[in-house]
Protein backbone atom coordinates (compact mmCIF):
# COMPACT_ATOMS: atom_id res chain seq x y z
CA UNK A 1 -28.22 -97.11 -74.62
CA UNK A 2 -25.86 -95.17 -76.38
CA UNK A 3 -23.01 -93.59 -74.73
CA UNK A 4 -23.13 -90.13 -73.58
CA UNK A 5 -19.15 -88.59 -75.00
CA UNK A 6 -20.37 -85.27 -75.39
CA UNK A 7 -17.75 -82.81 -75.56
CA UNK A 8 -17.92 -79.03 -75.09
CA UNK A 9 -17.22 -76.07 -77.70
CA UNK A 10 -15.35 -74.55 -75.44
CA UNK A 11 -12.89 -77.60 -74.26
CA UNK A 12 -12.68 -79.28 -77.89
CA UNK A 13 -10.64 -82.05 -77.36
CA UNK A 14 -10.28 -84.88 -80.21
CA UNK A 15 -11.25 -87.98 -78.61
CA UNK A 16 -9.89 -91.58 -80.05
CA UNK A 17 -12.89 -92.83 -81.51
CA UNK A 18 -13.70 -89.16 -83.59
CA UNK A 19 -12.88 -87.97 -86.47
CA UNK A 20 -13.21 -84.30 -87.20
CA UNK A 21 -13.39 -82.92 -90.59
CA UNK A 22 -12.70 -79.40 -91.62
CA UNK A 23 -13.58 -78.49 -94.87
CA UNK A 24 -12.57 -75.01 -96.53
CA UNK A 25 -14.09 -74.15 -99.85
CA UNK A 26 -11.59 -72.78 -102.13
CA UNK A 27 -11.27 -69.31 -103.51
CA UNK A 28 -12.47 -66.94 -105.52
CA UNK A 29 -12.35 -67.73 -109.24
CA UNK A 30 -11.44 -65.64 -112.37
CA UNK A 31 -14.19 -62.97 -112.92
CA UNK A 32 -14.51 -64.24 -116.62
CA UNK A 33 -14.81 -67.71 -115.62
CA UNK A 34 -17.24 -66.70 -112.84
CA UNK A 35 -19.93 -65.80 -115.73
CA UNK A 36 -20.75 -68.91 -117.01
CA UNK A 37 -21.39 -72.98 -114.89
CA UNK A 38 -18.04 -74.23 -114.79
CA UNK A 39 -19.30 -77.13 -112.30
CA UNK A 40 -15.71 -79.54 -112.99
CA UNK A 41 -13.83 -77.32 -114.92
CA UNK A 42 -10.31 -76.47 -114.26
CA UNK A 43 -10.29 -72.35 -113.94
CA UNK A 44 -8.37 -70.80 -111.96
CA UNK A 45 -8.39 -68.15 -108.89
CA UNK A 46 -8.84 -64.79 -109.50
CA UNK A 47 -5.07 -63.13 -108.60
CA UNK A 48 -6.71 -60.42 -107.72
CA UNK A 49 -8.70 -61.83 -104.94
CA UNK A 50 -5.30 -63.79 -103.65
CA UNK A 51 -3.53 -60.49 -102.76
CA UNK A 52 -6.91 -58.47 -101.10
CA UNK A 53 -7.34 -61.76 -99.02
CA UNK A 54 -4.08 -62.67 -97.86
CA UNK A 55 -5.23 -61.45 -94.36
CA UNK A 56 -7.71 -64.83 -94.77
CA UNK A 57 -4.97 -67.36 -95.68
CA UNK A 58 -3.46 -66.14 -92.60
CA UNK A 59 -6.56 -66.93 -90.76
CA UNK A 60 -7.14 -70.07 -91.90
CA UNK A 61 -2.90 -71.28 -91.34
CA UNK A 62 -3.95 -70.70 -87.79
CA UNK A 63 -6.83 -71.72 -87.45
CA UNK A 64 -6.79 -75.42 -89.00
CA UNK A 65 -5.36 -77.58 -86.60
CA UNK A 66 -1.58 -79.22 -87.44
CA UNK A 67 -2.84 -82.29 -88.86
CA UNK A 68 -1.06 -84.75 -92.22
CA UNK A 69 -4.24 -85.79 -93.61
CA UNK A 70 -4.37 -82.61 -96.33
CA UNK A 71 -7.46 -83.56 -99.04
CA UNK A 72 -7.92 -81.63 -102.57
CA UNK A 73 -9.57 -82.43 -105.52
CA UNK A 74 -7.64 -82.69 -108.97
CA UNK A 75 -8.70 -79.44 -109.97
CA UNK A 76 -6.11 -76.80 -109.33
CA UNK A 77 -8.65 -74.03 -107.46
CA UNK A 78 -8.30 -76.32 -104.44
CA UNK A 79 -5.48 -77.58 -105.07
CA UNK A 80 -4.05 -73.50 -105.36
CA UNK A 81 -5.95 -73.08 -102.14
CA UNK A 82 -3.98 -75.52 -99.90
CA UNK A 83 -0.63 -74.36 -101.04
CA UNK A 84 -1.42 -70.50 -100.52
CA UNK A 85 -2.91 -71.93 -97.15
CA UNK A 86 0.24 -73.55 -96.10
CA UNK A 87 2.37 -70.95 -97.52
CA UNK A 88 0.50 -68.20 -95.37
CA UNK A 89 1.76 -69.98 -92.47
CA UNK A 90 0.62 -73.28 -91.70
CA UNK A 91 3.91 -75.08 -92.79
CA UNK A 92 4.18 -77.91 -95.77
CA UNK A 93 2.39 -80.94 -95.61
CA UNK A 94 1.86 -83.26 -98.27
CA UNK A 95 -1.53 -83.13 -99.87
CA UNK A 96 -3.58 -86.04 -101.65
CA UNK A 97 -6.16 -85.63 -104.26
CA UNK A 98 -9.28 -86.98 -103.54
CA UNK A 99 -11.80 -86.59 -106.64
CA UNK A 100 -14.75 -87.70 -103.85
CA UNK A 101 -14.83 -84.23 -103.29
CA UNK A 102 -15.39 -82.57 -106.16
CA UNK A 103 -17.55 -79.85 -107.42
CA UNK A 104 -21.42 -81.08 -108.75
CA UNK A 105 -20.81 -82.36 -112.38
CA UNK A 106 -22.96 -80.04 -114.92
CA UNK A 107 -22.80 -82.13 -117.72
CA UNK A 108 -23.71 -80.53 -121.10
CA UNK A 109 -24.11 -77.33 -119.61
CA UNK A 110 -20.81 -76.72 -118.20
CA UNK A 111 -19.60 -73.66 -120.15
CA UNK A 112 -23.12 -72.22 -120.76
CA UNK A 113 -23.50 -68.74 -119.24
CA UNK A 114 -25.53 -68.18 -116.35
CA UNK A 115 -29.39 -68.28 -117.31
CA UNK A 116 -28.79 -69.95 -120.69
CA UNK A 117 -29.63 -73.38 -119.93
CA UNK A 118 -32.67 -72.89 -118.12
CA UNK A 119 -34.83 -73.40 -121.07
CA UNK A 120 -34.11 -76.76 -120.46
CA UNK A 121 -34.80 -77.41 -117.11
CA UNK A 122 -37.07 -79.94 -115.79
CA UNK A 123 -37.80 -78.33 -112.99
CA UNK A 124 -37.90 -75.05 -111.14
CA UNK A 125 -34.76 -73.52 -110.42
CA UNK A 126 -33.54 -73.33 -106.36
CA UNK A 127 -33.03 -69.78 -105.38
CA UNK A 128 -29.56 -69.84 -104.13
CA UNK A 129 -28.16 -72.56 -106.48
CA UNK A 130 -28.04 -72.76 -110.58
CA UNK A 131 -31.14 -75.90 -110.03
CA UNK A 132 -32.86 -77.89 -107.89
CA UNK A 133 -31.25 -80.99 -106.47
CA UNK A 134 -33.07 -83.34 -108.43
CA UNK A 135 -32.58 -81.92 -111.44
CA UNK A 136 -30.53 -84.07 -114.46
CA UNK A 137 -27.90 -82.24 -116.43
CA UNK A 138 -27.39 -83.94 -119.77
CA UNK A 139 -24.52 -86.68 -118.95
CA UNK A 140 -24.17 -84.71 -115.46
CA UNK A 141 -25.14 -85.48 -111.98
CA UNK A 142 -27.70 -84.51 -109.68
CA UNK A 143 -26.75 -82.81 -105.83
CA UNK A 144 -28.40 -86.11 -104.91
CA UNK A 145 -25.36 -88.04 -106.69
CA UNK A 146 -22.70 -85.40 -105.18
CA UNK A 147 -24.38 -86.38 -101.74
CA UNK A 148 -23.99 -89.73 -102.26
CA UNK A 149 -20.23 -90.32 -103.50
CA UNK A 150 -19.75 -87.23 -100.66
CA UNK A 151 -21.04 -89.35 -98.15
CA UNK A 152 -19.67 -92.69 -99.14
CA UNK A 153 -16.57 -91.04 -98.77
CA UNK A 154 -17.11 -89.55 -95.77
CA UNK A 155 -17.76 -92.41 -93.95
CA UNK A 156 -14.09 -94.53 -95.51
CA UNK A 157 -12.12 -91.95 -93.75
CA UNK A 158 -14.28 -91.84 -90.48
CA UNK A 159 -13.13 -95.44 -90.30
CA UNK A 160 -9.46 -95.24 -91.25
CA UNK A 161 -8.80 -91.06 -89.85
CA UNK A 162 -10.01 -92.25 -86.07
CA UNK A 163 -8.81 -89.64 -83.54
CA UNK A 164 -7.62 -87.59 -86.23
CA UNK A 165 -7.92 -84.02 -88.21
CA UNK A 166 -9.06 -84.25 -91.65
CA UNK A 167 -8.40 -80.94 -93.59
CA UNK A 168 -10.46 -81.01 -97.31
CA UNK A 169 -10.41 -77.94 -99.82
CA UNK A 170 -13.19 -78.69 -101.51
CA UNK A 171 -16.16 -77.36 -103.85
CA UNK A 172 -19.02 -75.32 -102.45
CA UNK A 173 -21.71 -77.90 -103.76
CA UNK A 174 -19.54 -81.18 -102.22
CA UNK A 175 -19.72 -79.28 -98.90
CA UNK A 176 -23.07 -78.71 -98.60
CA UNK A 177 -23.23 -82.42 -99.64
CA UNK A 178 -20.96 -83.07 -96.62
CA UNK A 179 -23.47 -81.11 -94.38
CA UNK A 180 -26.86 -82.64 -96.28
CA UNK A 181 -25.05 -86.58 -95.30
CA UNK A 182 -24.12 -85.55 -91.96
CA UNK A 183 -26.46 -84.00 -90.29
CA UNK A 184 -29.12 -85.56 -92.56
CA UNK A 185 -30.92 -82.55 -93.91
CA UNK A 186 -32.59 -82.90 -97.26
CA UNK A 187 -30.40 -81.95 -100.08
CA UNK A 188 -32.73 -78.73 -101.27
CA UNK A 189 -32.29 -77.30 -97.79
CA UNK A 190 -28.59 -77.40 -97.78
CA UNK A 191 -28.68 -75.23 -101.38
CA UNK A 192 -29.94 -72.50 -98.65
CA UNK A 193 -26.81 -72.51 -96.74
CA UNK A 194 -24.02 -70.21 -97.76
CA UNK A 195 -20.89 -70.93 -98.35
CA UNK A 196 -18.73 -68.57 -99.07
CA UNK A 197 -15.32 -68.80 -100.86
CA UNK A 198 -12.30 -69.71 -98.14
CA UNK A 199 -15.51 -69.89 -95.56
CA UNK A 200 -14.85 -72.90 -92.68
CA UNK A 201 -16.94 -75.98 -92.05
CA UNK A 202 -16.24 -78.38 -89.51
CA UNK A 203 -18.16 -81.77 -89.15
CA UNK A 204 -17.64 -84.65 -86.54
CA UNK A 205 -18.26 -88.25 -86.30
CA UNK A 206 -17.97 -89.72 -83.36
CA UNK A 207 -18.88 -93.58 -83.20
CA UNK A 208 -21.07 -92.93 -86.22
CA UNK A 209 -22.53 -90.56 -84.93
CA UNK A 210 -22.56 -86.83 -86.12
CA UNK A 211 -22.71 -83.17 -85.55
CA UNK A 212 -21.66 -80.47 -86.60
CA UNK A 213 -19.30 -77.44 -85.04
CA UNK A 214 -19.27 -74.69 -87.54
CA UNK A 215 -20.78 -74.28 -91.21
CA UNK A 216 -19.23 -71.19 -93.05
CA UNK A 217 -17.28 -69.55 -90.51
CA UNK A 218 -15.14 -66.63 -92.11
CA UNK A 219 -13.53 -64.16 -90.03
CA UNK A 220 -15.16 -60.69 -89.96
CA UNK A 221 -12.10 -58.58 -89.95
């Protein structure tokens, strides 16, 4: 019988034997680059966005717990995300790049506007995400491949991060990934889920098992 170490929202202690992970998807992207599937590319935030949302950075330097264990991928949008984080407030920590976490690979059709390469899908489109998760991009990868090296990774640093914060700026699509592993909801549902731009999700694995605290938290002010 498993082991009943429930803990309560309201009295969130860390326990040894969890990990918590709090994943913040990065910001707002160039409005040019924001018309076309840019999947891996390296584009860059929108400056404009960066001074209406300071008030969020500011958020978010409070909010995250004071942790060492600082995650981005290579590309600079989260990598641009964790500095103005820290900057805002949170104090300097060193950050590693973690390339688990990226952004759903588009393949061929990276750089194709929005609506251009559906004449070459296999498959209906998903409402509230450029495909469906099984769909191939030419020399891409499916959400089912993002939810796999997501996951893989996942569970390394639930091994070696024990009783410890894990902050991640990551990709919208590698954080629904995260949820889709986790909580073991089929990758099509997790397309549903919104996740906005500097939104907070925070997942937690407790001797393997998980749950999850809060999926797109952003602060309403």
């Amino acid at each position: 019988m498993t082991k009943n170490t429930y803990q309560f929202l309201d009295n969130p202690t860390l326990l040894q034997n969890t990990t918590r992970f709090w994943f913040v998807r990065h910001a707002i992207v160039n409005q040019k680059d924001r018309e076309y599937l840019y999947g891996t590319m390296d584009v860059l935030l929108c400056p404009d966005h960066i001074k209406q949302q300071h008030h969020i950075y500011q958020h978010l330097a409070n909010r995250l717990p004071q942790s060492t264990s600082w995650f981005t991928t290579s590309l600079s949008r989260t990598q641009d995300t964790a500095k103005l984080i820290q900057n805002a407030g949170y104090g300097q920590c060193p950050i590693q790049i973690d390339d688990s976490f990226l952004e759903q690979h588009l393949g061929d059709w990276q750089g194709k506007a929005h609506g251009v390469a559906n004449q070459y899908y296999q498959y209906p489109p998903h409402p509230f995400w450029p495909f469906c998760a099984k769909e191939i991009p030419p020399n891409g990868e499916t959400m089912y491949d993002v939810t796999k090296r997501v996951g893989k990774r996942l569970e390394q640093l639930t091994q070696t991060h024990q009783g410890q914060d894990v902050i991640i700026i990551s990709h919208g699509g590698a954080i629904r990934a995260a949820i889709a592993h986790s909580l073991k909801i089929p990758v099509d549902s997790t397309l549903s889920l919104s996740i906005v731009n500097l939104s907070l999700t925070v997942l937690e694995n407790n001797q393997n098992h998980w749950r999850g605290l809060t999926i797109n938290e952003y602060p309403t002010f």
